[in-house]
Structures are given as structure tokens and as C-alpha cells.
C-alpha atoms as a PDB file:
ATOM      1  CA  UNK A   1      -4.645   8.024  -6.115  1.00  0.00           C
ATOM      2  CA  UNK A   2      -1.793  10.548  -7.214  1.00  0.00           C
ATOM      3  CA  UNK A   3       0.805   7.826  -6.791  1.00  0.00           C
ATOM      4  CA  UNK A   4      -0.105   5.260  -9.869  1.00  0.00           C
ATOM      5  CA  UNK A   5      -1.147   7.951 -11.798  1.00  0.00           C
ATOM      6  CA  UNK A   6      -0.783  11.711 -11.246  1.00  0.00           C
ATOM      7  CA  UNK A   7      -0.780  14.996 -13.036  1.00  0.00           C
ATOM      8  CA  UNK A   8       1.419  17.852 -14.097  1.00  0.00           C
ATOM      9  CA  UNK A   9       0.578  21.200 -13.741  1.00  0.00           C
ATOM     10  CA  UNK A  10      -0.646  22.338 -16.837  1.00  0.00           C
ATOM     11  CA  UNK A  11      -0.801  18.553 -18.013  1.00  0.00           C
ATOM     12  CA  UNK A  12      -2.802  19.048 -20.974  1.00  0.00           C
ATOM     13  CA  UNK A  13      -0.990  21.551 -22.466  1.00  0.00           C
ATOM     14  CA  UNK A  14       2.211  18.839 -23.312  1.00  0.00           C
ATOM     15  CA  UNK A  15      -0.010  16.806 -25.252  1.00  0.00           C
ATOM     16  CA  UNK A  16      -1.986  19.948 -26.841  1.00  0.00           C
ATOM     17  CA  UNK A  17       0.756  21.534 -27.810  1.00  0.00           C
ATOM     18  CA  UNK A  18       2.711  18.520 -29.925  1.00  0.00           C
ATOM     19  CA  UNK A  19      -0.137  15.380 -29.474  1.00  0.00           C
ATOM     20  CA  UNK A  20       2.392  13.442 -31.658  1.00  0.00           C
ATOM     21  CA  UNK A  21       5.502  13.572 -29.663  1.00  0.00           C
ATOM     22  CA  UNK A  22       6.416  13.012 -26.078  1.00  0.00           C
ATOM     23  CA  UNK A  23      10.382  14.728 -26.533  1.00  0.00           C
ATOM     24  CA  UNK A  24       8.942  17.464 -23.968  1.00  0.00           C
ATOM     25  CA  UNK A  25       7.221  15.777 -21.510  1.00  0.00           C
ATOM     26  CA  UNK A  26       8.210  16.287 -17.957  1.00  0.00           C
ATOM     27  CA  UNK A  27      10.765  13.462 -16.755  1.00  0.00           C
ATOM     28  CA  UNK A  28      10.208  14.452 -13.254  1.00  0.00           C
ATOM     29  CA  UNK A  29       7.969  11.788 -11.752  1.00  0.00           C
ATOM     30  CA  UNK A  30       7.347  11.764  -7.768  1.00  0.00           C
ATOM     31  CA  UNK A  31       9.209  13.530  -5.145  1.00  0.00           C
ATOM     32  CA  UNK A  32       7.665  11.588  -2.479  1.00  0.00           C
ATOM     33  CA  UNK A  33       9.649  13.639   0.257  1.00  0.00           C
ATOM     34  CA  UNK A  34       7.531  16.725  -0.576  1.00  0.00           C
ATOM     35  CA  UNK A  35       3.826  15.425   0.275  1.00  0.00           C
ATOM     36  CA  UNK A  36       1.104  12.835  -0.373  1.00  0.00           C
ATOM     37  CA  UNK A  37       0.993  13.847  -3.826  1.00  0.00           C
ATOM     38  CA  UNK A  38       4.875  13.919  -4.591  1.00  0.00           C
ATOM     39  CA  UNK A  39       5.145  17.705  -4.985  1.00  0.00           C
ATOM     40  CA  UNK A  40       2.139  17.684  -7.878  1.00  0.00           C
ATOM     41  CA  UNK A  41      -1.104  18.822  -7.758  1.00  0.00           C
ATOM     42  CA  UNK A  42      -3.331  16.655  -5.532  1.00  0.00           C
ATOM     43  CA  UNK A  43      -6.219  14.306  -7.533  1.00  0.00           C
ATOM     44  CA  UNK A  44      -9.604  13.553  -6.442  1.00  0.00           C
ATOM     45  CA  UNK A  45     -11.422  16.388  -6.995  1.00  0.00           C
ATOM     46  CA  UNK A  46     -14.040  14.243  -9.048  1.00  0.00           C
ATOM     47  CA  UNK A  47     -14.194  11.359  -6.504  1.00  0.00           C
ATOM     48  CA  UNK A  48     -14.651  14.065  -3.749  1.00  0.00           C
ATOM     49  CA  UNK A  49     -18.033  16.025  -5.941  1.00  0.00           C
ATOM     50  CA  UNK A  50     -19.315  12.092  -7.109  1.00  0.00           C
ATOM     51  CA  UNK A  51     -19.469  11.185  -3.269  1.00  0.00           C
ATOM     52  CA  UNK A  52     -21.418  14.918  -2.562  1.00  0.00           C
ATOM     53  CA  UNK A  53     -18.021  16.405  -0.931  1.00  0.00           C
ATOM     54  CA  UNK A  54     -17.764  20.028  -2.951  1.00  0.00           C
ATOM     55  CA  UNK A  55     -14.614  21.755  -2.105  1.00  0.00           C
ATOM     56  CA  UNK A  56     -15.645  25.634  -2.917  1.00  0.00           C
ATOM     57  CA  UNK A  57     -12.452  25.748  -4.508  1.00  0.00           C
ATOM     58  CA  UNK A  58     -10.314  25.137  -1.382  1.00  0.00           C
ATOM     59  CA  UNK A  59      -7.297  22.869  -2.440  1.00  0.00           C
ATOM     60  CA  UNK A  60      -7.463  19.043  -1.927  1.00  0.00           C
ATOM     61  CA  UNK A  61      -5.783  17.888   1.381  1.00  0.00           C
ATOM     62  CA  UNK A  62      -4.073  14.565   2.441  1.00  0.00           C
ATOM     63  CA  UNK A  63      -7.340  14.328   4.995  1.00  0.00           C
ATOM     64  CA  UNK A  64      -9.633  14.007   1.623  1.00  0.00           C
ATOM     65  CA  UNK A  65      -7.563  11.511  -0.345  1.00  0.00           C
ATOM     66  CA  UNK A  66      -7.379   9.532   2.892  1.00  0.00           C
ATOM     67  CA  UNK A  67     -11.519   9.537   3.152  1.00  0.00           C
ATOM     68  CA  UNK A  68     -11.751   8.798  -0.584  1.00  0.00           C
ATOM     69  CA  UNK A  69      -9.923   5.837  -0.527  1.00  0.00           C
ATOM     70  CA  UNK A  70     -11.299   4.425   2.847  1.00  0.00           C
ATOM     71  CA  UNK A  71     -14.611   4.602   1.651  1.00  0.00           C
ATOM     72  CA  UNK A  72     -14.132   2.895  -1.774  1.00  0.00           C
ATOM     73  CA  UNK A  73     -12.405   0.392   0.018  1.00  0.00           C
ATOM     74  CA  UNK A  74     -15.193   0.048   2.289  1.00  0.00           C
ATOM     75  CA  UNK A  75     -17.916   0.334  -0.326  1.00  0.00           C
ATOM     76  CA  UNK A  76     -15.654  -2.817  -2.439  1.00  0.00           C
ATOM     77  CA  UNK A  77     -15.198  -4.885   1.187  1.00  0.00           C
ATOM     78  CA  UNK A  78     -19.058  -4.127   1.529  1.00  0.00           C
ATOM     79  CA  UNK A  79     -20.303  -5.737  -1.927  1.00  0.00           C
ATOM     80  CA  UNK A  80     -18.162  -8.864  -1.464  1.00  0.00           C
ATOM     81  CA  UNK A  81     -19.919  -9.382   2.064  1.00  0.00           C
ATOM     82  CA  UNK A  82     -23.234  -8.902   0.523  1.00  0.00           C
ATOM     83  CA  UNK A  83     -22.852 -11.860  -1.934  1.00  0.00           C
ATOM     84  CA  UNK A  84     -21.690 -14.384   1.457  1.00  0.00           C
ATOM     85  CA  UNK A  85     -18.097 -14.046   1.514  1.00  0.00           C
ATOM     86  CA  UNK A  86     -16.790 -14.066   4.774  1.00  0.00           C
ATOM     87  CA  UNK A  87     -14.499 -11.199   6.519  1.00  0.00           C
ATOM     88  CA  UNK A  88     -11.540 -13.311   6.861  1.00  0.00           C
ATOM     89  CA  UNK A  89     -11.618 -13.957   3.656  1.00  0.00           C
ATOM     90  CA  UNK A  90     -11.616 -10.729   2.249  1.00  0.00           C
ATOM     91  CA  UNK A  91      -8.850  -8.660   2.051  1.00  0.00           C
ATOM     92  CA  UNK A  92      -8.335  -4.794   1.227  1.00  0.00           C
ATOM     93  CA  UNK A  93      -4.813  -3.270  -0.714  1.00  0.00           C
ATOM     94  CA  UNK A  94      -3.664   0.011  -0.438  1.00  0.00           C
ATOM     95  CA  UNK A  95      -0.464   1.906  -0.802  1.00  0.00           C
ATOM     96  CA  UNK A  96       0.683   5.325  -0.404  1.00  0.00           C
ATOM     97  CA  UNK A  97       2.536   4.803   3.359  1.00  0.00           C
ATOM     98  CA  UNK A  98       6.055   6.508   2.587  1.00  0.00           C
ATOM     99  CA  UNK A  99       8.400   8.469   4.816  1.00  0.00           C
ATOM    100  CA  UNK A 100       8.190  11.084   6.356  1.00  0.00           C
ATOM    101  CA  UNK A 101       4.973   8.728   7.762  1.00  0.00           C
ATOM    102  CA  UNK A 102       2.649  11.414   8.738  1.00  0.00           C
ATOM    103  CA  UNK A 103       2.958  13.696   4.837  1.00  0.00           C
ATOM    104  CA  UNK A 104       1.383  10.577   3.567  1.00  0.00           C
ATOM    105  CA  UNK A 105      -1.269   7.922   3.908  1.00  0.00           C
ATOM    106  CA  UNK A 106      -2.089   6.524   7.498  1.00  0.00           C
ATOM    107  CA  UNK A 107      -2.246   2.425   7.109  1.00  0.00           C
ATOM    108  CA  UNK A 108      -5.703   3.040   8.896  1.00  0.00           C
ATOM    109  CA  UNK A 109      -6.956   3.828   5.132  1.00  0.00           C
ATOM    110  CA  UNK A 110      -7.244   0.033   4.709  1.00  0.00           C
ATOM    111  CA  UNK A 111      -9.293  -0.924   7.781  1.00  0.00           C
ATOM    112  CA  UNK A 112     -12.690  -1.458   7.733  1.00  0.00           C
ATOM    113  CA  UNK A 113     -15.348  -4.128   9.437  1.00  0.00           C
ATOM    114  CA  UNK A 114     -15.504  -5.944   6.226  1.00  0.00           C
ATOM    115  CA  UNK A 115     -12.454  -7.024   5.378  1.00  0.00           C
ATOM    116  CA  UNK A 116      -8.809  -7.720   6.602  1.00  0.00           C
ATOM    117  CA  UNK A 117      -6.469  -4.808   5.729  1.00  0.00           C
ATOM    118  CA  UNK A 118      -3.430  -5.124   3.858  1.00  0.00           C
ATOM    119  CA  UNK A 119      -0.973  -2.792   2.546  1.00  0.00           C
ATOM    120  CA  UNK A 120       2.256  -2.320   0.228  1.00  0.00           C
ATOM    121  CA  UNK A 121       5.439  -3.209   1.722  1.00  0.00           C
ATOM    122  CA  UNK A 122       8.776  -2.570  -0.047  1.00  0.00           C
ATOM    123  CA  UNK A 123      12.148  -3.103   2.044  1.00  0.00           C
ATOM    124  CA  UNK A 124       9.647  -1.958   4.856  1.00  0.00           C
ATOM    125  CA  UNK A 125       9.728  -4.043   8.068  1.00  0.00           C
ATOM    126  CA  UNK A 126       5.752  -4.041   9.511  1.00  0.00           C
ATOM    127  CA  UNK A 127       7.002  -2.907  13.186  1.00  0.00           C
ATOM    128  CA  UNK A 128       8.693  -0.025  11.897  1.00  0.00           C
ATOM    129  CA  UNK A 129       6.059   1.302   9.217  1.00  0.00           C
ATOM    130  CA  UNK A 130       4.389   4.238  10.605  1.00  0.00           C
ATOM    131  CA  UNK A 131       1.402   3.815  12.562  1.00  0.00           C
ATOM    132  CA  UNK A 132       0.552   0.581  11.029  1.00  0.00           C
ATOM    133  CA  UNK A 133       0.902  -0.852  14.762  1.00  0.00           C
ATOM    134  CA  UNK A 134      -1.206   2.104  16.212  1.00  0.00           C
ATOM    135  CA  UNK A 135      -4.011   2.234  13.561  1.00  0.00           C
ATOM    136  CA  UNK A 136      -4.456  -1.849  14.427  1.00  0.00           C
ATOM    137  CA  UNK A 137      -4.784  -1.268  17.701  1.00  0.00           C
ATOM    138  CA  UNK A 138      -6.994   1.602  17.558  1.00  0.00           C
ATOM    139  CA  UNK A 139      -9.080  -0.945  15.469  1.00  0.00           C
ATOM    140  CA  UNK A 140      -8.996  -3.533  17.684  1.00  0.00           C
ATOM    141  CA  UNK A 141      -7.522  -5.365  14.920  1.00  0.00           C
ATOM    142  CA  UNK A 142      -5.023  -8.206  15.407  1.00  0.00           C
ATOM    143  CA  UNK A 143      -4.878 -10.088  11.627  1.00  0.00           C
ATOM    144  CA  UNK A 144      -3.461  -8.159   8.431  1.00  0.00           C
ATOM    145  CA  UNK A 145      -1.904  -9.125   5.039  1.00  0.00           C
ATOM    146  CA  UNK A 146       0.886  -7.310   3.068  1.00  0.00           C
ATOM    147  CA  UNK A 147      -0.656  -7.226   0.007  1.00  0.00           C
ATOM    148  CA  UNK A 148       2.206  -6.116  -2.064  1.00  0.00           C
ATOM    149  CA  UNK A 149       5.272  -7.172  -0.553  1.00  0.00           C
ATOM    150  CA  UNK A 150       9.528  -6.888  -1.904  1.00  0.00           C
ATOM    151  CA  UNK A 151      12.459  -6.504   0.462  1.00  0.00           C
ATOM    152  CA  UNK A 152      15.470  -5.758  -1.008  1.00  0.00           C
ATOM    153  CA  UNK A 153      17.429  -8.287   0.138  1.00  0.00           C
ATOM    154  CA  UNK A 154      20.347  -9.899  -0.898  1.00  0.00           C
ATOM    155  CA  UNK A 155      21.352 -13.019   0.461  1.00  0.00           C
ATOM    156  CA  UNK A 156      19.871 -15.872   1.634  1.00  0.00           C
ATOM    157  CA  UNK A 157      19.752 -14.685   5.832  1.00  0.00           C
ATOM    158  CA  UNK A 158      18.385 -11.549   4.221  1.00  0.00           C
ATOM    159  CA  UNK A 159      15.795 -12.752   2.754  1.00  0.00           C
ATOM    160  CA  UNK A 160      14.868 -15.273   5.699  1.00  0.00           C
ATOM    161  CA  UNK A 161      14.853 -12.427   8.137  1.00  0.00           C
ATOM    162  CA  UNK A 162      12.713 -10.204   5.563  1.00  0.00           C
ATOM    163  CA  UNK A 163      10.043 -13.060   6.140  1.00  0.00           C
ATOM    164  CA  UNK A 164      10.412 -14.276   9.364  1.00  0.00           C
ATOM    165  CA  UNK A 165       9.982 -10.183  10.257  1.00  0.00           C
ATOM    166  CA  UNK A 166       6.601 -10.134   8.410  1.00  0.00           C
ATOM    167  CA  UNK A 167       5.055 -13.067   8.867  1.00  0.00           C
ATOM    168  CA  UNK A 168       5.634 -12.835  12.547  1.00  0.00           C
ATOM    169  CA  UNK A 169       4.171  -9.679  13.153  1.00  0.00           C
ATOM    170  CA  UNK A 170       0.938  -9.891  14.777  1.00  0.00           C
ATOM    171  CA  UNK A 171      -1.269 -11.964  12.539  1.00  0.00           C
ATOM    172  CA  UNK A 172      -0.314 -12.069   9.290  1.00  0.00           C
ATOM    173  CA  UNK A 173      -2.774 -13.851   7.135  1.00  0.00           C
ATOM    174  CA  UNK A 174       0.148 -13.528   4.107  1.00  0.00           C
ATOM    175  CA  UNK A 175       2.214 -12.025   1.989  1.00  0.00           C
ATOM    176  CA  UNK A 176       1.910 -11.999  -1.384  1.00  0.00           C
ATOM    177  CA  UNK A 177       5.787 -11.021  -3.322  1.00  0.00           C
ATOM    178  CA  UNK A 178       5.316  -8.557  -5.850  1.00  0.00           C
ATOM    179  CA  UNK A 179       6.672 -10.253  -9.218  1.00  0.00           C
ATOM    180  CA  UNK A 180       7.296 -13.926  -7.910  1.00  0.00           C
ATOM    181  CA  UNK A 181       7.921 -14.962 -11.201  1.00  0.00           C
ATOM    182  CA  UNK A 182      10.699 -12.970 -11.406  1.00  0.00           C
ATOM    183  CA  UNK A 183      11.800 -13.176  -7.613  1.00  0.00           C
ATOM    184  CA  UNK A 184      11.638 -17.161  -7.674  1.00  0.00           C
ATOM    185  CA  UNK A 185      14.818 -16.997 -10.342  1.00  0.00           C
ATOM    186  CA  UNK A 186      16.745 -16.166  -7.189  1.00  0.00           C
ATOM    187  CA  UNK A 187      18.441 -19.034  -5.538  1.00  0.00           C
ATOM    188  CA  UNK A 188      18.737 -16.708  -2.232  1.00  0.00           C
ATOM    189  CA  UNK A 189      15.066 -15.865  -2.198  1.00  0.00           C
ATOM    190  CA  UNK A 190      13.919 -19.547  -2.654  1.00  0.00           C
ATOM    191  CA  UNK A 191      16.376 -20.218   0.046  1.00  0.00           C
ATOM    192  CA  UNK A 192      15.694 -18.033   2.390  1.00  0.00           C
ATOM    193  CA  UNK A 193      12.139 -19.215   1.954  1.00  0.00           C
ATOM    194  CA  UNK A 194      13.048 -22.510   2.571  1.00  0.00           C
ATOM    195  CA  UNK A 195      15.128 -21.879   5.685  1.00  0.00           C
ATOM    196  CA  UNK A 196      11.899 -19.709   7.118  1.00  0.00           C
ATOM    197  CA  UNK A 197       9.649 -22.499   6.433  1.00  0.00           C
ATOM    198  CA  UNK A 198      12.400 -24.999   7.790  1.00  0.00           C
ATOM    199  CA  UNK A 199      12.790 -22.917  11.191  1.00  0.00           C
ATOM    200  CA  UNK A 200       8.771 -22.424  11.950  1.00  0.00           C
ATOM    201  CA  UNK A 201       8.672 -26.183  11.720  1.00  0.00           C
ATOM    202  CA  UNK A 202      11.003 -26.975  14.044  1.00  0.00           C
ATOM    203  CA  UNK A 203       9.309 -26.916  18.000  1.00  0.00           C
ATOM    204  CA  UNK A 204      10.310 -24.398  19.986  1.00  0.00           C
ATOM    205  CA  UNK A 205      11.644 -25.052  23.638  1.00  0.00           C
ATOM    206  CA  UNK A 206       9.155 -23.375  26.264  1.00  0.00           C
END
């Protein structure tokens, strides 16, 4: 919320003013250095009155989009447990974990008793990401997934670091790479799988 899609101030005027013509929209974007909602004004005020939350005009904080989130993400994780699937098979996705860590969303948005939490994770290592490690333990949580995953790695000892890193941290149930179809076009990202794969097969001396 305010990250895949997020809003101007004044939005509608750009498209009231000339509906036909985009030359004067704002080219801005994010500035995800300023705040959880990039330096524009915060969304959710319609999630926050549908869930009986009114804010008597007081301005949305990063506290609200936070609860928003972790209880549609609890409500979803809820309804797939209801029809008999399993916890560990079950798996939450959010984003919205950038630095500086604590202007933005805690990973403890994505954990909840019905699921297994995973998160975004670009050119990100898992044991330096915030309080991802606190919010697991917190939760008494050991398994987790990175749900959206992309290093940007270049070589092929890159690339086998990027996943040995991951998938060794904790219990990662997996990671999914964002765009494999484009990312398996890369001999050093095939390779570097390959070596990963090779090295967790070979038995280690105790």
C-alpha cells in the first residue's frame, strides 16, 4: 500500500485538468528515504474506515498501514486454513522493508499463526534486513520464505553466495527469483545455482 501504487498531492487535478494527455504528470515517483510512503501522502484511509478505524481527520501513520496490512494478511492466511490447507503450506508476501529500517514496514507485518511469512528481498541479505531476525524471534518463529527475491549479482561466486546467504538463514522454506525467465538467460545465475546446489550436496566434516 503506497509503494505499488500511490498518490500525488492534488492527483486528480493532472488528469482533470488535460484527461487526454499525460505531458504534465509528475515524473517524481518514490523517495523512499523520506518515509513509508516515499515523501507522498499516506493511503489507506478507506481500508482504515471499512475495518471501523475512523481517523477524525488525524493524518495516516506508518503504525496504521502496518495494522492494515497485517490483518488482511491474516484475514487471507485465515480463509485458506478454513478450507484444510495446512500452515506450512501457506505462505504470506509483503514488501515495503527499505532503509532507513525503522521509517518503513517492520517484517513482523507478515507473521501470523496461519501461515509462514515471507517477504521481498532485493540485493538484501536476510541477516542484515532490519528486524526480520528480531520480529522471528519475538514470534517464536523459526521457518520463512522470501517471496520475492533478486540480488544483484554479477558473477557466478556472486550469485552462489546470494543463495547460499538466503537459503541458509534460519529456515528457509524458499525463494522464489523475481523474473526467472529472464534471470535463467544468465549463464552466472544458472551457475551459481548449480555450484550452491553442488556444495549442499557434498557432506560436511563434523
Amino acid at each position: 500500500m503506497g509503494i505499488n501504487a500511490y498518490h500525488y498531492p492534488n492527483g486528480n487535478r493532472y488528469w482533470e485538468q488535460d484527461p487526454k494527455s499525460d505531458a504534465n504528470d509528475p515524473r517524481t515517483g518514490l523517495d523512499m528515504k523520506v518515509d513509508f510512503a516515499g515523501g507522498l501522502p499516506p493511503l489507506g484511509y478507506a481500508a482504515m474506515r471499512s475495518m471501523g478505524t475512523p481517523k477524525n481527520g488525524k493524518p495516516i501513520v506508518l503504525a496504521d498501514v502496518e495494522r492494515i496490512t497485517a490483518e488482511y494478511l491474516r484475514f487471507l492466511a485465515g480463509v485458506c486454513r478454513k478450507v484444510g490447507l495446512p500452515r506450512e503450506e501457506v505462505f504470506t508476501h509483503s514488501g515495503g522493508q527499505f532503509v532507513p529500517y525503522p521509517r518503513h514496514y517492520s517484517y513482523r507485518v507478515s507473521i501470523n499463526d496461519d501461515s509462514t511469512p515471507g517477504w521481498s528481498f532485493y540485493n538484501v541479505d536476510p541477516n542484515r534486513a532490519g528486524d526480520l531476525g528480531g520480529s522471528l524471534d519475538r514470534a517464536g518463529r523459526q521457518e520463512w520464505c522470501a517471496a520475492e527475491w533478486l540480488p544483484f549479482s554479477r558473477t557466478t561466486a556472486e550469485w552462489t553466495a546470494a543463495y547460499r546467504t538466503t537459503l541458509e538463514y534460519r529456515r528457509c522454506r524458499f525463494i522464489s527469483v523475481y523474473n526467472w525467465e529472464g534471470i535463467s538467460k544468465k549463464p552466472e545465475a544458472v551457475a551459481g545455482l548449480r555450484q550452491y546446489l553442488g556444495d549442499a550436496e557434498k557432506p560436511r566434516r563434523t
